[in-house]
C-alpha atoms as a PDB file:
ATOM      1  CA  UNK A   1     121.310  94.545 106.357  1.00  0.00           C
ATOM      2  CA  UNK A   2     123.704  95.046 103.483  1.00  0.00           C
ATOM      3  CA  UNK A   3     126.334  97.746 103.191  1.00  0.00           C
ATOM      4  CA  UNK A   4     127.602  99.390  99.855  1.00  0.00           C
ATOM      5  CA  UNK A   5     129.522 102.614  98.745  1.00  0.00           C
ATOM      6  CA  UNK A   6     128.069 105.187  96.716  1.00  0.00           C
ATOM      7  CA  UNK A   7     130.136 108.181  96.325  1.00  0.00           C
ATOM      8  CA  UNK A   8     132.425 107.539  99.327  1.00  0.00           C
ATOM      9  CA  UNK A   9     128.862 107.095 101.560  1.00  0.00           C
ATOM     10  CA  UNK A  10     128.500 103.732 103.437  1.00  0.00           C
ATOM     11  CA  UNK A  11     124.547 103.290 102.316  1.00  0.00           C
ATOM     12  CA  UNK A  12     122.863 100.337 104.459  1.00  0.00           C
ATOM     13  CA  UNK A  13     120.098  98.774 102.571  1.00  0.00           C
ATOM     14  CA  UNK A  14     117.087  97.935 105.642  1.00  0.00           C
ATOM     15  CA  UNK A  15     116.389  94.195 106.521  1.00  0.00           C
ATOM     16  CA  UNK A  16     112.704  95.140 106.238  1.00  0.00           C
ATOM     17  CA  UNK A  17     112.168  96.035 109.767  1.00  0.00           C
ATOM     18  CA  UNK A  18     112.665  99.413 111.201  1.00  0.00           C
ATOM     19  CA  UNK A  19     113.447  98.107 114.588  1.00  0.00           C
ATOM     20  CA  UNK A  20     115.230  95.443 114.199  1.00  0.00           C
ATOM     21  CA  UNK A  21     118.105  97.509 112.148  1.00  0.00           C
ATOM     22  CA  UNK A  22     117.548 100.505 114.921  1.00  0.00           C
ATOM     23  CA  UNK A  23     118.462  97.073 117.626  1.00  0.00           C
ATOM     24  CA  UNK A  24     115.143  97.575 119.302  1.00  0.00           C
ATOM     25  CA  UNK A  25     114.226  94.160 121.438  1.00  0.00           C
ATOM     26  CA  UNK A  26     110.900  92.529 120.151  1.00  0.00           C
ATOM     27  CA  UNK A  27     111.399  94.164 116.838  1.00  0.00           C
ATOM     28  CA  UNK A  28     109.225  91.644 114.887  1.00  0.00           C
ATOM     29  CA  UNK A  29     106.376  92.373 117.844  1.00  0.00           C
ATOM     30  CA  UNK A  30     106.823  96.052 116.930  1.00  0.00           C
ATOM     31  CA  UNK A  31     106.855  95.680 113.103  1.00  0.00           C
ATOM     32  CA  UNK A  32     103.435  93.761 113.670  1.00  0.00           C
ATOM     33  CA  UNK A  33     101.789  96.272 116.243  1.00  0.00           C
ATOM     34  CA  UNK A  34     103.004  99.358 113.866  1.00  0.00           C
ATOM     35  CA  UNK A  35     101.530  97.254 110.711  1.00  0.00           C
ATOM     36  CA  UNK A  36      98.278  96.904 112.772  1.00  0.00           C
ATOM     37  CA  UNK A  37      98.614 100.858 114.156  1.00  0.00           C
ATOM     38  CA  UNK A  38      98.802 102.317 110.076  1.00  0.00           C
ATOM     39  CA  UNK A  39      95.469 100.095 109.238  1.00  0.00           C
ATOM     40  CA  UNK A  40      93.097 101.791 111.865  1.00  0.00           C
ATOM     41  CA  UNK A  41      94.777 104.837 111.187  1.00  0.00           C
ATOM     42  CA  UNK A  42      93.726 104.741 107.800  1.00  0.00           C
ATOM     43  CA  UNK A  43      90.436 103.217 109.111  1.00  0.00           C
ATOM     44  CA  UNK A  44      89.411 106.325 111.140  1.00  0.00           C
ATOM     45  CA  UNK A  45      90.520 109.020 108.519  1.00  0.00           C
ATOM     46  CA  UNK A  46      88.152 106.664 105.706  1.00  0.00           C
ATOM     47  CA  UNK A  47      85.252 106.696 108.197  1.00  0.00           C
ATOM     48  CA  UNK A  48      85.803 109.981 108.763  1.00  0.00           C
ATOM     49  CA  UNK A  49      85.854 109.694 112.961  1.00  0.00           C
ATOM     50  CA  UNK A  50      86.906 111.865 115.310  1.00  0.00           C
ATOM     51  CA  UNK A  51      89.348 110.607 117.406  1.00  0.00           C
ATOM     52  CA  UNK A  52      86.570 110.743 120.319  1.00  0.00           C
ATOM     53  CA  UNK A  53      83.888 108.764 117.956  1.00  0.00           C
ATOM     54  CA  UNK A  54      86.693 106.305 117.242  1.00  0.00           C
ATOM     55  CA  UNK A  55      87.571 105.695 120.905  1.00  0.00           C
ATOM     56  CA  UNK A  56      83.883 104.850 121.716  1.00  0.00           C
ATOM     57  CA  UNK A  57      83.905 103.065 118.502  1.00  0.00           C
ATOM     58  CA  UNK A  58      86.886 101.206 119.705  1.00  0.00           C
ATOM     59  CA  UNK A  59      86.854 100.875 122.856  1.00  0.00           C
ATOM     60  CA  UNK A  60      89.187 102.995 124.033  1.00  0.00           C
ATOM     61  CA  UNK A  61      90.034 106.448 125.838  1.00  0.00           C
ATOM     62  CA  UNK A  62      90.451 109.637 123.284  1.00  0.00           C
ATOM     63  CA  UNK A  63      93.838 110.046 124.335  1.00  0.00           C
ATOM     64  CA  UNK A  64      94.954 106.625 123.684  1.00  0.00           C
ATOM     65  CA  UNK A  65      93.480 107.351 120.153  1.00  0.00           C
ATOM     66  CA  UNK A  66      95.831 110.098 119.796  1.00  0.00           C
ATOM     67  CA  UNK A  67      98.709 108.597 121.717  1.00  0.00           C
ATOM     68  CA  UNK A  68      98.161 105.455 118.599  1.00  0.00           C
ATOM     69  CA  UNK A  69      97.744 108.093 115.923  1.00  0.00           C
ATOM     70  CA  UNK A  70     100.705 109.911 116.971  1.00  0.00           C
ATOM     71  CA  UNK A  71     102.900 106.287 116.947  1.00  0.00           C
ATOM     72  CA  UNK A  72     102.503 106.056 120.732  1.00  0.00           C
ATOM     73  CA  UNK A  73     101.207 101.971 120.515  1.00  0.00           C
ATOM     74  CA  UNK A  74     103.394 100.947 123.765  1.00  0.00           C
ATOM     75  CA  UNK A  75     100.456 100.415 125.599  1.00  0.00           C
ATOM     76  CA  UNK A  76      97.963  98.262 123.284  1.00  0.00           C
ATOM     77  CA  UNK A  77      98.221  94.729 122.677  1.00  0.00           C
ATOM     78  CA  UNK A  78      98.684  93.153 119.467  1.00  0.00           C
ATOM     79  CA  UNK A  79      95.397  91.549 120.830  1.00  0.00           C
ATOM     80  CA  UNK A  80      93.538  94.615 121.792  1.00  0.00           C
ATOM     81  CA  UNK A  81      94.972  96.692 118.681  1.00  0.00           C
ATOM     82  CA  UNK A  82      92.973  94.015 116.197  1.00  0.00           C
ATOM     83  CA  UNK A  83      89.754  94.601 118.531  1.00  0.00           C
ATOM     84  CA  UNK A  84      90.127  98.041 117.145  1.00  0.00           C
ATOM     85  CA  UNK A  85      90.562  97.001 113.862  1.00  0.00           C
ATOM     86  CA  UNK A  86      86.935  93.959 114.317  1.00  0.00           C
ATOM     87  CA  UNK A  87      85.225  97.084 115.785  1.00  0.00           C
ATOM     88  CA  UNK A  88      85.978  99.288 112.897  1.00  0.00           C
ATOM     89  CA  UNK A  89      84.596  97.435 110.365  1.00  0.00           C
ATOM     90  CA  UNK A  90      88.202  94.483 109.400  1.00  0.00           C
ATOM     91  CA  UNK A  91      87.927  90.821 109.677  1.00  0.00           C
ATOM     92  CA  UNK A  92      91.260  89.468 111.291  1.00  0.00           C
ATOM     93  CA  UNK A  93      92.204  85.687 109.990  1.00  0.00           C
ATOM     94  CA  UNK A  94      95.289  84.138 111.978  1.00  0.00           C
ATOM     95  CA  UNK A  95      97.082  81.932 109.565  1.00  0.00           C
ATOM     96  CA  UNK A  96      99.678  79.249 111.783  1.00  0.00           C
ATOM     97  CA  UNK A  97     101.787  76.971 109.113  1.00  0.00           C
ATOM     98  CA  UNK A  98     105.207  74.949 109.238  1.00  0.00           C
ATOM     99  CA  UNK A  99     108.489  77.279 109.187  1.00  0.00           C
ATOM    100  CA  UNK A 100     111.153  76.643 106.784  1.00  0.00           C
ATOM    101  CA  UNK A 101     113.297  77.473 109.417  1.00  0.00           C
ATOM    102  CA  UNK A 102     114.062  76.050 112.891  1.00  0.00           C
ATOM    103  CA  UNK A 103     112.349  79.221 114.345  1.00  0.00           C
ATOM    104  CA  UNK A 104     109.308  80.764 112.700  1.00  0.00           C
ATOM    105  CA  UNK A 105     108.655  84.425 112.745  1.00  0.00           C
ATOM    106  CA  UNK A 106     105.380  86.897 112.578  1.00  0.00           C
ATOM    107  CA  UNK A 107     104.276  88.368 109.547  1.00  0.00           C
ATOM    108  CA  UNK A 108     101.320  90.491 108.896  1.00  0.00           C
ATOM    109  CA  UNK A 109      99.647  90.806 105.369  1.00  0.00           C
ATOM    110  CA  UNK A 110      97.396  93.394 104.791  1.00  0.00           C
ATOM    111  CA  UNK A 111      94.159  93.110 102.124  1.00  0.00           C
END
């Protein structure tokens, strides 16, 4: 994150991830899940689903659906979270390639 003035206000411009300028642990994990949480989100309001249909659809409890719709995601997987997205209809390709840096890091592009 960068810092600036503008009109005697320190302004902080984001890194790109939410929780890693909140300090959150796992913040790239989160950034992922959340990235992952906004797709089938968008998935069940295009199809149209209830939030019941889409937990038989997906495989998972009515209340989880609303817990995930609601930002509640603590409790899915990053695996089980791209079930939901396979069952609704996405294909999920898993791209693994050399870091320019010493450590690599997640990213998740969406189509």
């Amino acid at each position: 994150m960068t810092k600036h003035m503008i009109e005697d206000m320190e302004i902080e411009t984001s890194s790109g991830n939410v929780f890693a300028d909140l300090g959150l642990p796992d913040a790239e994990k989160l950034k992922i899940k959340s990235g992952l949480v906004i797709e089938i989100t968008r998935a069940v309001r295009r199809l149209g689903l209830t939030q019941e249909e889409a937990g038989r659809r997906m495989g998972i409890s009515q209340p989880k659906v609303s817990g995930m719709m609601r930002g509640d995601f603590t409790n899915l997987s990053e695996h089980k979270l791209m079930e939901c997205l396979n069952r609704l209809g996405y294909d999920i390709e898993i791209k693994v390639c050399p870091a320019a840096e010493p450590i690599g890091h997640l990213k998740l592009a969406i189509a």
